[in-house]
PDB file of N, CA and C in Angstrom:
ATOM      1  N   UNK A   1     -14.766  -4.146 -19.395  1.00  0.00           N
ATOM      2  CA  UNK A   1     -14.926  -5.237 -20.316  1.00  0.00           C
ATOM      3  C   UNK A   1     -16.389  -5.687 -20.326  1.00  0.00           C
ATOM      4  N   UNK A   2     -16.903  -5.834 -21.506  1.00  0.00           N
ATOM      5  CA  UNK A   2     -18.103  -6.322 -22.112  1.00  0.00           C
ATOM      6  C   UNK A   2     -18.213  -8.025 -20.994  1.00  0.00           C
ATOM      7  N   UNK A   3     -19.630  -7.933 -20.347  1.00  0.00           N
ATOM      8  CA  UNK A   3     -19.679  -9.375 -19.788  1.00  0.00           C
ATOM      9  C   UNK A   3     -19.149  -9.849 -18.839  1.00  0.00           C
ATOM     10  N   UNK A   4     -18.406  -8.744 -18.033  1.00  0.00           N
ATOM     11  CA  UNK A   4     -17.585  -8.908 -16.705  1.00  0.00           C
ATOM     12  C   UNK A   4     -18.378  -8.191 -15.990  1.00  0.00           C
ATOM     13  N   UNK A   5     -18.174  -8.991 -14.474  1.00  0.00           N
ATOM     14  CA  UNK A   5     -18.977  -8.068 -13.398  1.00  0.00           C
ATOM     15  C   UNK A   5     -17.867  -7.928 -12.495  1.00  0.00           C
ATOM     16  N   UNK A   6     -17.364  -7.371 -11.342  1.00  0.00           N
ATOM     17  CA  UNK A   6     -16.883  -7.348 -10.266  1.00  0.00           C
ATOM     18  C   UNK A   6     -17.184  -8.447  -9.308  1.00  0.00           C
ATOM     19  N   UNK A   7     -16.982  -9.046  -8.605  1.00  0.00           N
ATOM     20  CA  UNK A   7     -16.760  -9.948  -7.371  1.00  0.00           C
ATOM     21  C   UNK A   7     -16.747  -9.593  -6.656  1.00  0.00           C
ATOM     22  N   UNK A   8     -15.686  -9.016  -6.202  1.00  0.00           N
ATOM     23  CA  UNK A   8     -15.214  -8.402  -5.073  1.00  0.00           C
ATOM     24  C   UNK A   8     -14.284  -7.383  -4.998  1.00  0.00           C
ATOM     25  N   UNK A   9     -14.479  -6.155  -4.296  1.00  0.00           N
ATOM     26  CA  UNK A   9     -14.001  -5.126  -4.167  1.00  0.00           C
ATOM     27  C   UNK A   9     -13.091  -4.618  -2.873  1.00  0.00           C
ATOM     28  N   UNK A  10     -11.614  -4.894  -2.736  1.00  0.00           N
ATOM     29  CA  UNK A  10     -11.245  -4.468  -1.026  1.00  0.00           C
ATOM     30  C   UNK A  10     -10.108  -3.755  -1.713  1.00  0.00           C
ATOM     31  N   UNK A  11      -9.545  -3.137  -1.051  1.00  0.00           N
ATOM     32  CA  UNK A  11      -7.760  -2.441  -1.241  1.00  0.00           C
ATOM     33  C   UNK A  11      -6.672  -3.360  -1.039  1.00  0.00           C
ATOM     34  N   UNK A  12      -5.917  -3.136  -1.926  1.00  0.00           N
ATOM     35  CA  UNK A  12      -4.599  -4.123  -2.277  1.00  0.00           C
ATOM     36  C   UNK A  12      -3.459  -2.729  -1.737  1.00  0.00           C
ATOM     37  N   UNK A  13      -2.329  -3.462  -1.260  1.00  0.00           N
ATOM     38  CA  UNK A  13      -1.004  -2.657  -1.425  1.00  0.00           C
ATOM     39  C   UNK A  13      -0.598  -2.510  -2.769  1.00  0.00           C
ATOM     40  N   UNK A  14       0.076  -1.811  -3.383  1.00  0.00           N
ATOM     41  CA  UNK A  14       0.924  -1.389  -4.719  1.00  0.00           C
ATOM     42  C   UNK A  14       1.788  -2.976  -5.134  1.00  0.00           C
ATOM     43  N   UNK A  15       2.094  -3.126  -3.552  1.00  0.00           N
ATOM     44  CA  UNK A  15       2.820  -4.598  -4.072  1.00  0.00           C
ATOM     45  C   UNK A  15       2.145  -5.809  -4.178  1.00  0.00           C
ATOM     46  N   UNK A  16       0.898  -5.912  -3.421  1.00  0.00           N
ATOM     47  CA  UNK A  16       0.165  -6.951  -4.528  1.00  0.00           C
ATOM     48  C   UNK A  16      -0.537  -7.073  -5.912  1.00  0.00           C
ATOM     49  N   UNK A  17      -0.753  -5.717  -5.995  1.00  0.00           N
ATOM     50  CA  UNK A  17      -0.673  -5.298  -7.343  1.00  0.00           C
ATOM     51  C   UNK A  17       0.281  -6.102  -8.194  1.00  0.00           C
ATOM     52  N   UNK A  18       1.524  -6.041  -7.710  1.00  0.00           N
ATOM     53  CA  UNK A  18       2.811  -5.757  -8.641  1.00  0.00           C
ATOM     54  C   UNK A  18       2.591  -7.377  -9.063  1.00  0.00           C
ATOM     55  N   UNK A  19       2.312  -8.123  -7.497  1.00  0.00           N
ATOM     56  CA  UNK A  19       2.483  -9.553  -7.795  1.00  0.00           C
ATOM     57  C   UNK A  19       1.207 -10.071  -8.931  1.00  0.00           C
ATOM     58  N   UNK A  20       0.463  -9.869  -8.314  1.00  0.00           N
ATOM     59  CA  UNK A  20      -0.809 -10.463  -9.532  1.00  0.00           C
ATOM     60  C   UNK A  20      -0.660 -10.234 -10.652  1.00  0.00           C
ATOM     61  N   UNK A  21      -0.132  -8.940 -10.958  1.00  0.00           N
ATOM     62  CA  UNK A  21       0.253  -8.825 -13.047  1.00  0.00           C
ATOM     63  C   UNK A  21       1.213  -9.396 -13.030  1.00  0.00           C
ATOM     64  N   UNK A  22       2.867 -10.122 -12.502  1.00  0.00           N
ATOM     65  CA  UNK A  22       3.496 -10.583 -12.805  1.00  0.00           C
ATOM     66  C   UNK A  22       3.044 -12.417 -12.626  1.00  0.00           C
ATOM     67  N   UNK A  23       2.126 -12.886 -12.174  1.00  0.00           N
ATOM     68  CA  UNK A  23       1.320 -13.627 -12.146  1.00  0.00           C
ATOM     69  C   UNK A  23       0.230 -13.968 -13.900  1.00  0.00           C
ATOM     70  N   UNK A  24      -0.842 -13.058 -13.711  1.00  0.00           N
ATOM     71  CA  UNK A  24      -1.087 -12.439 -15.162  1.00  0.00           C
ATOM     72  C   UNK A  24      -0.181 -12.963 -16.106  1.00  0.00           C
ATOM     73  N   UNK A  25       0.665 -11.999 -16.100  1.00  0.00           N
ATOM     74  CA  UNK A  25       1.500 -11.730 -17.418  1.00  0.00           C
ATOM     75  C   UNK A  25       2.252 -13.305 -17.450  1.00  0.00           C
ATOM     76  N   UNK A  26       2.183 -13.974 -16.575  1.00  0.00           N
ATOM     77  CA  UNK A  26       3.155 -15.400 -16.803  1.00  0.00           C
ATOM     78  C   UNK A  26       1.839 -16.719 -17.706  1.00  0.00           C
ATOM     79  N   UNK A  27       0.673 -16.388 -17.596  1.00  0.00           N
ATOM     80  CA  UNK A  27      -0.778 -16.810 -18.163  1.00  0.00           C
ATOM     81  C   UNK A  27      -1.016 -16.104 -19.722  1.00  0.00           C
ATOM     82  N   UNK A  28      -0.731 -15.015 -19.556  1.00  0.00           N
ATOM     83  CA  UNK A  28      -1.611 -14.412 -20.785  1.00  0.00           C
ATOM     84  C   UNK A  28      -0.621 -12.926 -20.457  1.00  0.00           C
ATOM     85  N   UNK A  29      -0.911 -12.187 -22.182  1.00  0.00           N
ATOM     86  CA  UNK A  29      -0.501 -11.031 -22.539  1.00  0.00           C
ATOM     87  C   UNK A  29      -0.896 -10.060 -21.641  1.00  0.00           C
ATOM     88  N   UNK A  30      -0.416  -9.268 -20.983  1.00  0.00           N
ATOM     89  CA  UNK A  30      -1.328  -7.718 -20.328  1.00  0.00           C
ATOM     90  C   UNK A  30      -1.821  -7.055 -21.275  1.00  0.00           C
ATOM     91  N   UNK A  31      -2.692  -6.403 -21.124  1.00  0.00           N
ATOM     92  CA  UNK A  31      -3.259  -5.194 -21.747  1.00  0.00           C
ATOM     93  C   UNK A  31      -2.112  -4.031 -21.514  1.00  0.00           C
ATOM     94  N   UNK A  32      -2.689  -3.322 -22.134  1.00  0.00           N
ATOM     95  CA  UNK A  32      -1.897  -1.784 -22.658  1.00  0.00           C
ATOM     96  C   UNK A  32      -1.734  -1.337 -20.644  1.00  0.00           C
ATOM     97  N   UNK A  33      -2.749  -0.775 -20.429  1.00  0.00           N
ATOM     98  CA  UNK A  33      -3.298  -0.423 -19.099  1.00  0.00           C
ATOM     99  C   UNK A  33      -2.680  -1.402 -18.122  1.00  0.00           C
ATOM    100  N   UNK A  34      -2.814  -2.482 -18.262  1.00  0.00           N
ATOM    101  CA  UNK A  34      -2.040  -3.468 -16.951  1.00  0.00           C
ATOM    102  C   UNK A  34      -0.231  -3.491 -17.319  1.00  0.00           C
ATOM    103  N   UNK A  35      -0.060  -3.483 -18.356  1.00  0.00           N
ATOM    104  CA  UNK A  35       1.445  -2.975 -18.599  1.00  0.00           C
ATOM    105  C   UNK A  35       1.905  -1.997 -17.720  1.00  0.00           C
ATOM    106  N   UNK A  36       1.509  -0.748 -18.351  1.00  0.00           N
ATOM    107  CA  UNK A  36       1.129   0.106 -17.467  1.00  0.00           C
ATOM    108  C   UNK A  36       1.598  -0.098 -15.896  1.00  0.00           C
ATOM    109  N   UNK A  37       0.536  -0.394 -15.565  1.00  0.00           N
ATOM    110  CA  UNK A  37       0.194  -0.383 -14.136  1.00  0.00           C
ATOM    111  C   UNK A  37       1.386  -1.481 -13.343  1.00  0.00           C
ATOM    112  N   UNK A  38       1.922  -2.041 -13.915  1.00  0.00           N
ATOM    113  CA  UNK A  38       3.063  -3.141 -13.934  1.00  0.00           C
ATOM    114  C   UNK A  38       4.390  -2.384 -13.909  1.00  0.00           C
ATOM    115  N   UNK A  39       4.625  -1.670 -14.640  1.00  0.00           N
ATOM    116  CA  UNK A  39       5.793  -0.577 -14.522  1.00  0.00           C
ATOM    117  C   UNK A  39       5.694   0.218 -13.140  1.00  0.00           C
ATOM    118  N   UNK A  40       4.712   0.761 -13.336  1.00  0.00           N
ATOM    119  CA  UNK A  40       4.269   1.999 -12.452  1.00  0.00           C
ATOM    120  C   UNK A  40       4.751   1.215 -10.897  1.00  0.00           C
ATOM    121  N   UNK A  41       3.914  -0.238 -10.891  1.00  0.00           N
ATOM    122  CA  UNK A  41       3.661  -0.726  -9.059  1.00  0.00           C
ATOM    123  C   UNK A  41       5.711  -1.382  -9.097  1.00  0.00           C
ATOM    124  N   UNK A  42       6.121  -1.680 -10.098  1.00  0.00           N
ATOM    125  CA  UNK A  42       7.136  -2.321 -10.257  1.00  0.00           C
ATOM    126  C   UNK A  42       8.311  -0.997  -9.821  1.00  0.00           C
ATOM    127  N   UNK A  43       8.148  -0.092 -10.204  1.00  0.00           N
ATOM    128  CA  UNK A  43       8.990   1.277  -9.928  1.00  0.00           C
ATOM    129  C   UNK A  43       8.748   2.083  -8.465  1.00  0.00           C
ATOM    130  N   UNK A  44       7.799   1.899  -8.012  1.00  0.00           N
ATOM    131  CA  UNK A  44       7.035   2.414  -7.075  1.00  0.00           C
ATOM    132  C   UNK A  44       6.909   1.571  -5.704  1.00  0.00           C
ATOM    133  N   UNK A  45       7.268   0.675  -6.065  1.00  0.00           N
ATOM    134  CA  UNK A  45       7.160  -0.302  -4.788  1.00  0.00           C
ATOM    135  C   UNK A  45       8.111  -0.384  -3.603  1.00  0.00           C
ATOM    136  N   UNK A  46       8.070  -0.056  -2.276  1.00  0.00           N
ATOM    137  CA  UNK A  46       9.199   0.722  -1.750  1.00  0.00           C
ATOM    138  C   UNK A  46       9.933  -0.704  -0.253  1.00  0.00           C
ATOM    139  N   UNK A  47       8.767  -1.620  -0.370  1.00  0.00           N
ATOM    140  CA  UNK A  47      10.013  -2.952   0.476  1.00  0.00           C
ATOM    141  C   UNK A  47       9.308  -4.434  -0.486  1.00  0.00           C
ATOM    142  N   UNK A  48       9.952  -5.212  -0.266  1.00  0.00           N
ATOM    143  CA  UNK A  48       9.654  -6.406  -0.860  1.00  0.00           C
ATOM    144  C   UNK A  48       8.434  -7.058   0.133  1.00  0.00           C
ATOM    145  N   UNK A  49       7.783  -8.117  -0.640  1.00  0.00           N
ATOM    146  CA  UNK A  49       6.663  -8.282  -0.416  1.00  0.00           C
ATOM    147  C   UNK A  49       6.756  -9.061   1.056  1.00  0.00           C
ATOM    148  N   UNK A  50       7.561  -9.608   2.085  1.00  0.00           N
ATOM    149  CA  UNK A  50       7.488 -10.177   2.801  1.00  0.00           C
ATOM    150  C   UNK A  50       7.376  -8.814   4.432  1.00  0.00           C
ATOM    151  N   UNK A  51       8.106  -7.726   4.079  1.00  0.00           N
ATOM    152  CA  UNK A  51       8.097  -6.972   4.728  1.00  0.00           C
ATOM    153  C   UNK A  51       7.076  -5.882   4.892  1.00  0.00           C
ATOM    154  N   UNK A  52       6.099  -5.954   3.501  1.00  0.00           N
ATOM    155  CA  UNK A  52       4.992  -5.246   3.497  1.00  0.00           C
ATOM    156  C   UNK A  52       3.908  -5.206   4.152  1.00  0.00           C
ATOM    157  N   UNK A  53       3.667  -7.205   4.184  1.00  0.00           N
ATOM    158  CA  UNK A  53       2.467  -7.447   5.181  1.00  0.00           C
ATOM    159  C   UNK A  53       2.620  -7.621   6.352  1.00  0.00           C
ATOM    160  N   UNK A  54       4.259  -7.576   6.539  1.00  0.00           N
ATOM    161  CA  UNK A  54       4.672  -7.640   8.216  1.00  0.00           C
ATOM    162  C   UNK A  54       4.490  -5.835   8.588  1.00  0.00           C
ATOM    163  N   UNK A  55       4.644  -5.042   7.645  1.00  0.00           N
ATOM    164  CA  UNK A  55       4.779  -3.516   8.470  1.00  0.00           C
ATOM    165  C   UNK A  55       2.847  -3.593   8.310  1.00  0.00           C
ATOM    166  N   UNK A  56       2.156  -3.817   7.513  1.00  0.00           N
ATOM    167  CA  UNK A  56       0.595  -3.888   7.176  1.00  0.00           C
ATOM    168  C   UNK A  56      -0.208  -4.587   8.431  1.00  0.00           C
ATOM    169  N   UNK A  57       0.408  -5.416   8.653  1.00  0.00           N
ATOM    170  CA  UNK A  57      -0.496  -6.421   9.751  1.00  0.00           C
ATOM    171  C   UNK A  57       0.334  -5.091  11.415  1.00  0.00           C
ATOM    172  N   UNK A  58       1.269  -5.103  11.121  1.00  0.00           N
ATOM    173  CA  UNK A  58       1.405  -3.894  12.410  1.00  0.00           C
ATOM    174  C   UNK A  58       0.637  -2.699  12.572  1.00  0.00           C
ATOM    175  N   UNK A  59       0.172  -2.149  10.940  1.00  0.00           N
ATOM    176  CA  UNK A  59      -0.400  -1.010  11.309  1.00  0.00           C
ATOM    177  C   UNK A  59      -1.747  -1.008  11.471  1.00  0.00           C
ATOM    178  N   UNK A  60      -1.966  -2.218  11.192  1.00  0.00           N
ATOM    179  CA  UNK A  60      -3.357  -2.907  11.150  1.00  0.00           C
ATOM    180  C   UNK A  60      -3.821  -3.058  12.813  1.00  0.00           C
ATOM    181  N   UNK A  61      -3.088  -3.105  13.611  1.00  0.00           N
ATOM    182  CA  UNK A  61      -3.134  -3.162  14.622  1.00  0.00           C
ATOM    183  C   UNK A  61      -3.536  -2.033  15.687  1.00  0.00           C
ATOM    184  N   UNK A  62      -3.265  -0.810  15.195  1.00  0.00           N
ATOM    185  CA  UNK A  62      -3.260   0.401  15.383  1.00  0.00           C
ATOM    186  C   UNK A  62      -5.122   0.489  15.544  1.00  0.00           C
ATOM    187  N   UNK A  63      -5.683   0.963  16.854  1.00  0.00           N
ATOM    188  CA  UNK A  63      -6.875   1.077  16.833  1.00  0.00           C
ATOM    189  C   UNK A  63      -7.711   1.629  16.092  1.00  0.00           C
ATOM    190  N   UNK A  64      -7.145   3.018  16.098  1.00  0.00           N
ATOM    191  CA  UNK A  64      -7.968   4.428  14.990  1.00  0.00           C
ATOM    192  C   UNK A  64      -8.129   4.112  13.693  1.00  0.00           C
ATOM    193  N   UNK A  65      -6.973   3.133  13.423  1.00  0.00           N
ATOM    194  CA  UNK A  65      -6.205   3.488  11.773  1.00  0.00           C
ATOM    195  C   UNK A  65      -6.712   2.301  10.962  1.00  0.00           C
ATOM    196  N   UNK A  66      -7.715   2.913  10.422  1.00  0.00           N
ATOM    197  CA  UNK A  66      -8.245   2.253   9.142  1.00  0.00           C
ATOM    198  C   UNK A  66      -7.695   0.987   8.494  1.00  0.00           C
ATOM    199  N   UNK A  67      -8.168   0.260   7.685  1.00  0.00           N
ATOM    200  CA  UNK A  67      -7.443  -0.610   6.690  1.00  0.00           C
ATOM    201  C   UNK A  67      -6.895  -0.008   5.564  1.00  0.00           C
ATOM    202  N   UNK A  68      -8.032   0.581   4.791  1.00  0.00           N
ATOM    203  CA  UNK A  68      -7.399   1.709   3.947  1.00  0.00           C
ATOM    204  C   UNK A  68      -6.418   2.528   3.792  1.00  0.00           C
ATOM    205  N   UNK A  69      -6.336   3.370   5.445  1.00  0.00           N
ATOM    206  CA  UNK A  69      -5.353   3.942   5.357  1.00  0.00           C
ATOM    207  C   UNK A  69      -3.671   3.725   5.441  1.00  0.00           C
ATOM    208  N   UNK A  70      -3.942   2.244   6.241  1.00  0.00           N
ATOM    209  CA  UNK A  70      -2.515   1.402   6.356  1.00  0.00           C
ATOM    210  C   UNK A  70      -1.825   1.134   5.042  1.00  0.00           C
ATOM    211  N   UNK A  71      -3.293   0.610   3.909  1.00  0.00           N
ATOM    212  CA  UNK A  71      -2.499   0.606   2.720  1.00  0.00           C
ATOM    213  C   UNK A  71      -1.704   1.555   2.346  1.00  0.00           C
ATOM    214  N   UNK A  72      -2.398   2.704   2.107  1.00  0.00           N
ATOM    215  CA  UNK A  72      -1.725   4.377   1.676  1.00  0.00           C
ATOM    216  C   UNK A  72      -0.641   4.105   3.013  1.00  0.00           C
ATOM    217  N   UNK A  73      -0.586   4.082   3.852  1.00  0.00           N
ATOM    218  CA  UNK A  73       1.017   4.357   4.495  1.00  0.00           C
ATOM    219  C   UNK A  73       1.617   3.507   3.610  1.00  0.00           C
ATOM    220  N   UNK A  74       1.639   2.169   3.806  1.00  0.00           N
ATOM    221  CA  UNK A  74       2.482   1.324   3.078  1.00  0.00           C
ATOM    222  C   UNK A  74       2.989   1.457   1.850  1.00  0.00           C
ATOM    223  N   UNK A  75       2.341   2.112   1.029  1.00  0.00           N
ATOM    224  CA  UNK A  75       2.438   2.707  -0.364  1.00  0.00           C
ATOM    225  C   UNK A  75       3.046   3.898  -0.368  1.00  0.00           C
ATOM    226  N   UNK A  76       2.760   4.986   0.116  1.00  0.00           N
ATOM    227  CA  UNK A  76       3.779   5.734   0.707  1.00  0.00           C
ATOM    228  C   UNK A  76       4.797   5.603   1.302  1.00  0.00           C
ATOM    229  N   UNK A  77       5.109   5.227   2.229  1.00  0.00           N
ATOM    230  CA  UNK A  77       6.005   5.510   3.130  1.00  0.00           C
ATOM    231  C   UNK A  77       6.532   6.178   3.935  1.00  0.00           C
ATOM    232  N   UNK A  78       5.658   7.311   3.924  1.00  0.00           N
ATOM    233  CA  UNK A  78       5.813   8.995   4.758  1.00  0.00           C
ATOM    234  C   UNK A  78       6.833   8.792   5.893  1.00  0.00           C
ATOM    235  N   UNK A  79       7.794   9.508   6.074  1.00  0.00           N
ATOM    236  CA  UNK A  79       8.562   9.546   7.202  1.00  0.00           C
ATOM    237  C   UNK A  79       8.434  10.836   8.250  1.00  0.00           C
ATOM    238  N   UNK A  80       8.010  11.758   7.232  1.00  0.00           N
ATOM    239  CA  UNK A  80       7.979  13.109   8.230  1.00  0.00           C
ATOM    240  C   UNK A  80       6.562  13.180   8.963  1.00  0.00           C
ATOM    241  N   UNK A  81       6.702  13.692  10.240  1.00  0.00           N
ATOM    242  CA  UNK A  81       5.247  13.728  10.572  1.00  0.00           C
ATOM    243  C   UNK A  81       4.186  14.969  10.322  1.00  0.00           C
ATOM    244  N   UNK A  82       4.490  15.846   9.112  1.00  0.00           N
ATOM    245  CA  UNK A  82       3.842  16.223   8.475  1.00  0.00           C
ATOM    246  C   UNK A  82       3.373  16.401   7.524  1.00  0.00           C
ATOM    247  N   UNK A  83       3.920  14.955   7.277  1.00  0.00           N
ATOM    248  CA  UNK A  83       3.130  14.524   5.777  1.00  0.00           C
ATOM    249  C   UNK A  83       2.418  13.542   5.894  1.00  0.00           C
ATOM    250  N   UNK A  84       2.859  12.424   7.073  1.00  0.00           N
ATOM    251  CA  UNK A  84       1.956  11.580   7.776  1.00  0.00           C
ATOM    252  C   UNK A  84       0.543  11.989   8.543  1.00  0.00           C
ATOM    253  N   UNK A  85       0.138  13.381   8.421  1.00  0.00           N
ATOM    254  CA  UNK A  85      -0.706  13.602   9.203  1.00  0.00           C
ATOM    255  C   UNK A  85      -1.746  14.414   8.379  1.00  0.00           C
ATOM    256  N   UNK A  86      -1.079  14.821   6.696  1.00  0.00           N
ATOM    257  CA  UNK A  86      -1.912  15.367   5.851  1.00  0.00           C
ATOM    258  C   UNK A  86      -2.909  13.645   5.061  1.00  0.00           C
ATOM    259  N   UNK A  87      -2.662  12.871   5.213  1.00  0.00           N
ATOM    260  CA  UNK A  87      -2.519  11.483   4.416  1.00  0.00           C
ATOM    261  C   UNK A  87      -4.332  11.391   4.655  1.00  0.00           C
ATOM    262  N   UNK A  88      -4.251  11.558   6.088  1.00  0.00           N
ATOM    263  CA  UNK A  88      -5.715  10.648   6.420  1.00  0.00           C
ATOM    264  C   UNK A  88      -6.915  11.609   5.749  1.00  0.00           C
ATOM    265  N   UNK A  89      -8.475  11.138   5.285  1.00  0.00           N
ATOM    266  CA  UNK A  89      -8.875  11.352   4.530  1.00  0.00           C
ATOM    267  C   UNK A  89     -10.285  12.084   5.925  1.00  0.00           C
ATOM    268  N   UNK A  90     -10.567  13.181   5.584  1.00  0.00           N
ATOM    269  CA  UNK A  90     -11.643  13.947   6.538  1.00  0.00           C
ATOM    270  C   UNK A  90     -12.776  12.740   7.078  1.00  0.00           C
ATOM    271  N   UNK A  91     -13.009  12.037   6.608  1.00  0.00           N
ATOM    272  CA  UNK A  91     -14.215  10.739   7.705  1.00  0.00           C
ATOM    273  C   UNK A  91     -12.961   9.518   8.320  1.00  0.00           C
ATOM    274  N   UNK A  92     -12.045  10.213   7.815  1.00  0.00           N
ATOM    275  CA  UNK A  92     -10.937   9.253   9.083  1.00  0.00           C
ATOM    276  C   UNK A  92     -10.581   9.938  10.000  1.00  0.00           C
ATOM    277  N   UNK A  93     -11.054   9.251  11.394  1.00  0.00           N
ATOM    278  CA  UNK A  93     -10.547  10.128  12.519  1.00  0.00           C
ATOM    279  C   UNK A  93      -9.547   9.334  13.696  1.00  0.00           C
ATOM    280  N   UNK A  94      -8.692   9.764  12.844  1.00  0.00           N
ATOM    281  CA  UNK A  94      -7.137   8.587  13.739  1.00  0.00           C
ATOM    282  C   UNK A  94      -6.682   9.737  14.766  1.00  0.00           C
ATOM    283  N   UNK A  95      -6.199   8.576  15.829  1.00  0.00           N
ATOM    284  CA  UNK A  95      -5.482   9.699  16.758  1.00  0.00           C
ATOM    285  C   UNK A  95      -4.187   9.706  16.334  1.00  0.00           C
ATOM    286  N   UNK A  96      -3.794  10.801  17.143  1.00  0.00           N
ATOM    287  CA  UNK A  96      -2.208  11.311  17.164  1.00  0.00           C
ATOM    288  C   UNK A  96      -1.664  10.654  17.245  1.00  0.00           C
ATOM    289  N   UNK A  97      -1.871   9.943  18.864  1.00  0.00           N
ATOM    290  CA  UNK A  97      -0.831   8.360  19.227  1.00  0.00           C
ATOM    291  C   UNK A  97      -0.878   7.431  18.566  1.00  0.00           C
ATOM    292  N   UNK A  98      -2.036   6.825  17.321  1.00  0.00           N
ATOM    293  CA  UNK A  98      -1.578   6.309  16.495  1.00  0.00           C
ATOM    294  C   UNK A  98      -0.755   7.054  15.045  1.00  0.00           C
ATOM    295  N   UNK A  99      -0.997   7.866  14.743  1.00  0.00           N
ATOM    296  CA  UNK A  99      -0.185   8.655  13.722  1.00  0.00           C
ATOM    297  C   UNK A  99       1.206   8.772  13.959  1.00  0.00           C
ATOM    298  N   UNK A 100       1.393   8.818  15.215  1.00  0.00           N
ATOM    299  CA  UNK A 100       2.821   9.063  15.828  1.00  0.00           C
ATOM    300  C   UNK A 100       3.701   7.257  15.640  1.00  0.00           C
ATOM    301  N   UNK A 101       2.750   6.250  16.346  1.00  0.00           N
ATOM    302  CA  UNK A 101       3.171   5.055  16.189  1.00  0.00           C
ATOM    303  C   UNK A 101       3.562   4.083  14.633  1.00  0.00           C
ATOM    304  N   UNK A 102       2.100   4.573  13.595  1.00  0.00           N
ATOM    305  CA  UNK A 102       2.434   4.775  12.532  1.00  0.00           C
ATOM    306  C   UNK A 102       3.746   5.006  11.860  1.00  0.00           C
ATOM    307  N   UNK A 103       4.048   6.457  12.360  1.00  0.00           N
ATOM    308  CA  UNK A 103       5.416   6.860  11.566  1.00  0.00           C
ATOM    309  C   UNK A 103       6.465   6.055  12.336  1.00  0.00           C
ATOM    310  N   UNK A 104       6.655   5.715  13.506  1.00  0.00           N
ATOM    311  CA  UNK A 104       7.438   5.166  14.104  1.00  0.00           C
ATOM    312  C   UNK A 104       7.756   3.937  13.461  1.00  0.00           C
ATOM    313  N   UNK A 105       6.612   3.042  13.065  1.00  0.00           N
ATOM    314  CA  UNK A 105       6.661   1.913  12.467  1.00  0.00           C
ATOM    315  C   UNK A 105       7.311   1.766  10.688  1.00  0.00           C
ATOM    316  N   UNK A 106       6.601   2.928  10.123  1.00  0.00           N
ATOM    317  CA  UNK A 106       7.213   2.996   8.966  1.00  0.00           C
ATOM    318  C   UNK A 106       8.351   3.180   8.834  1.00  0.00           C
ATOM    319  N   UNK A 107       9.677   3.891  10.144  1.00  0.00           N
ATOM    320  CA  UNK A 107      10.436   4.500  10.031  1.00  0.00           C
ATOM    321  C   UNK A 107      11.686   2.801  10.431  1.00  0.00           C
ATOM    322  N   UNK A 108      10.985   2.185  11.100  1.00  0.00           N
ATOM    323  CA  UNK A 108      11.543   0.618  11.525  1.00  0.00           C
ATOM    324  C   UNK A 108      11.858  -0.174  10.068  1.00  0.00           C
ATOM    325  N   UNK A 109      10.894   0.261   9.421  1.00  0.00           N
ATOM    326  CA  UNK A 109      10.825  -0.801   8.005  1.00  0.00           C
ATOM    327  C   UNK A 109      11.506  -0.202   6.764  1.00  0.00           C
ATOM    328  N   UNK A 110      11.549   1.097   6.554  1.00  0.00           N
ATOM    329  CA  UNK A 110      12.207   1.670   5.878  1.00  0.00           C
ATOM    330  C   UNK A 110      13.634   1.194   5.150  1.00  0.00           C
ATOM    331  N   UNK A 111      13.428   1.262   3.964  1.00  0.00           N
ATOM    332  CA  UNK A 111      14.987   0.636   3.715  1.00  0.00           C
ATOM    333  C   UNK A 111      15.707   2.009   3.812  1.00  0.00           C
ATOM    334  N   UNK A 112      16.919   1.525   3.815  1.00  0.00           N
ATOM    335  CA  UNK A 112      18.417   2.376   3.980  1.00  0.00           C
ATOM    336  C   UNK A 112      18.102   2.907   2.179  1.00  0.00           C
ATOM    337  N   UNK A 113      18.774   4.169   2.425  1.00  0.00           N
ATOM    338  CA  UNK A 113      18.964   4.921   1.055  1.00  0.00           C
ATOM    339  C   UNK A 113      20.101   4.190   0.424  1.00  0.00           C
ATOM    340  N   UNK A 114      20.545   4.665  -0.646  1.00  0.00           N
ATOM    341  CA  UNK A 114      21.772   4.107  -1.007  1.00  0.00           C
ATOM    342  C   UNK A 114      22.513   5.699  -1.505  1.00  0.00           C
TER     343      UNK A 114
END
C-alpha cells in the first residue's frame, strides 16, 4: 500500500493471524488477500487459541529451539519424528533432545482425531 511503512516485523502463529482479521473484519471490509488469508488460517488452525500459547511458551522454553521455529511447530503440528526433524531450517542448530521434547510436547497438545 501506497504511504504505509512497516513498524514492526516478528512471527505470529497461524492463529493469531486468524484472530487479528477476525478483529479487522469486525472494523472494516478485508481485502481480497486478507479474505483469503482468513479462510486459509481459519481452516488450518489446528488447537484453539488458549492452548497455542500454552504449547508456544513450552516450546519456547526449549534451549536450542528458536522462536521461529516454535511457531512452524505450532502451525504444523508434526507428530512423527521424521518430519519433526526435516522442519528446522540449515542456520538452525537444535539438538535432538530438544527435537525429541518438542515432539513430545506437540504430541501432549494434540487434539484427538475424530
Amino acid at each position: 500500500m501506497i504511504g504505509e511503512k512497516t513498524l514492526e516485523e516478528k512471527p505470529i502463529t497461524m492463529q493469531e493471524v486468524k484472530e487479528l482479521l477476525k478483529e479487522r473484519k469486525k472494523e472494516k471490509d478485508l481485502t481480497y488477500e486478507q479474505d483469503l488469508t482468513l479462510k486459509y488460517a481459519s481452516t488450518f488452525t489446528k488447537l484453539p487459541k488458549a492452548k497455542t500459547q500454552k504449547l508456544l511458551e513450552e516450546l519456547k522454553k526449549l534451549e536450542t529451539l528458536p522462536e521461529e521455529l516454535a511457531i512452524k511447530l505450532v502451525d504444523l503440528m508434526p507428530t512423527k519424528e521424521e518430519v519433526i526433524k526435516i522442519i528446522p531450517g540449515k542456520k538452525d542448530e537444535v539438538s535432538e533432545e530438544d527435537l525429541k521434547a518438542a515432539l513430545e510436547l506437540i504430541k501432549k497438545f494434540k487434539p484427538k482425531e475424530k
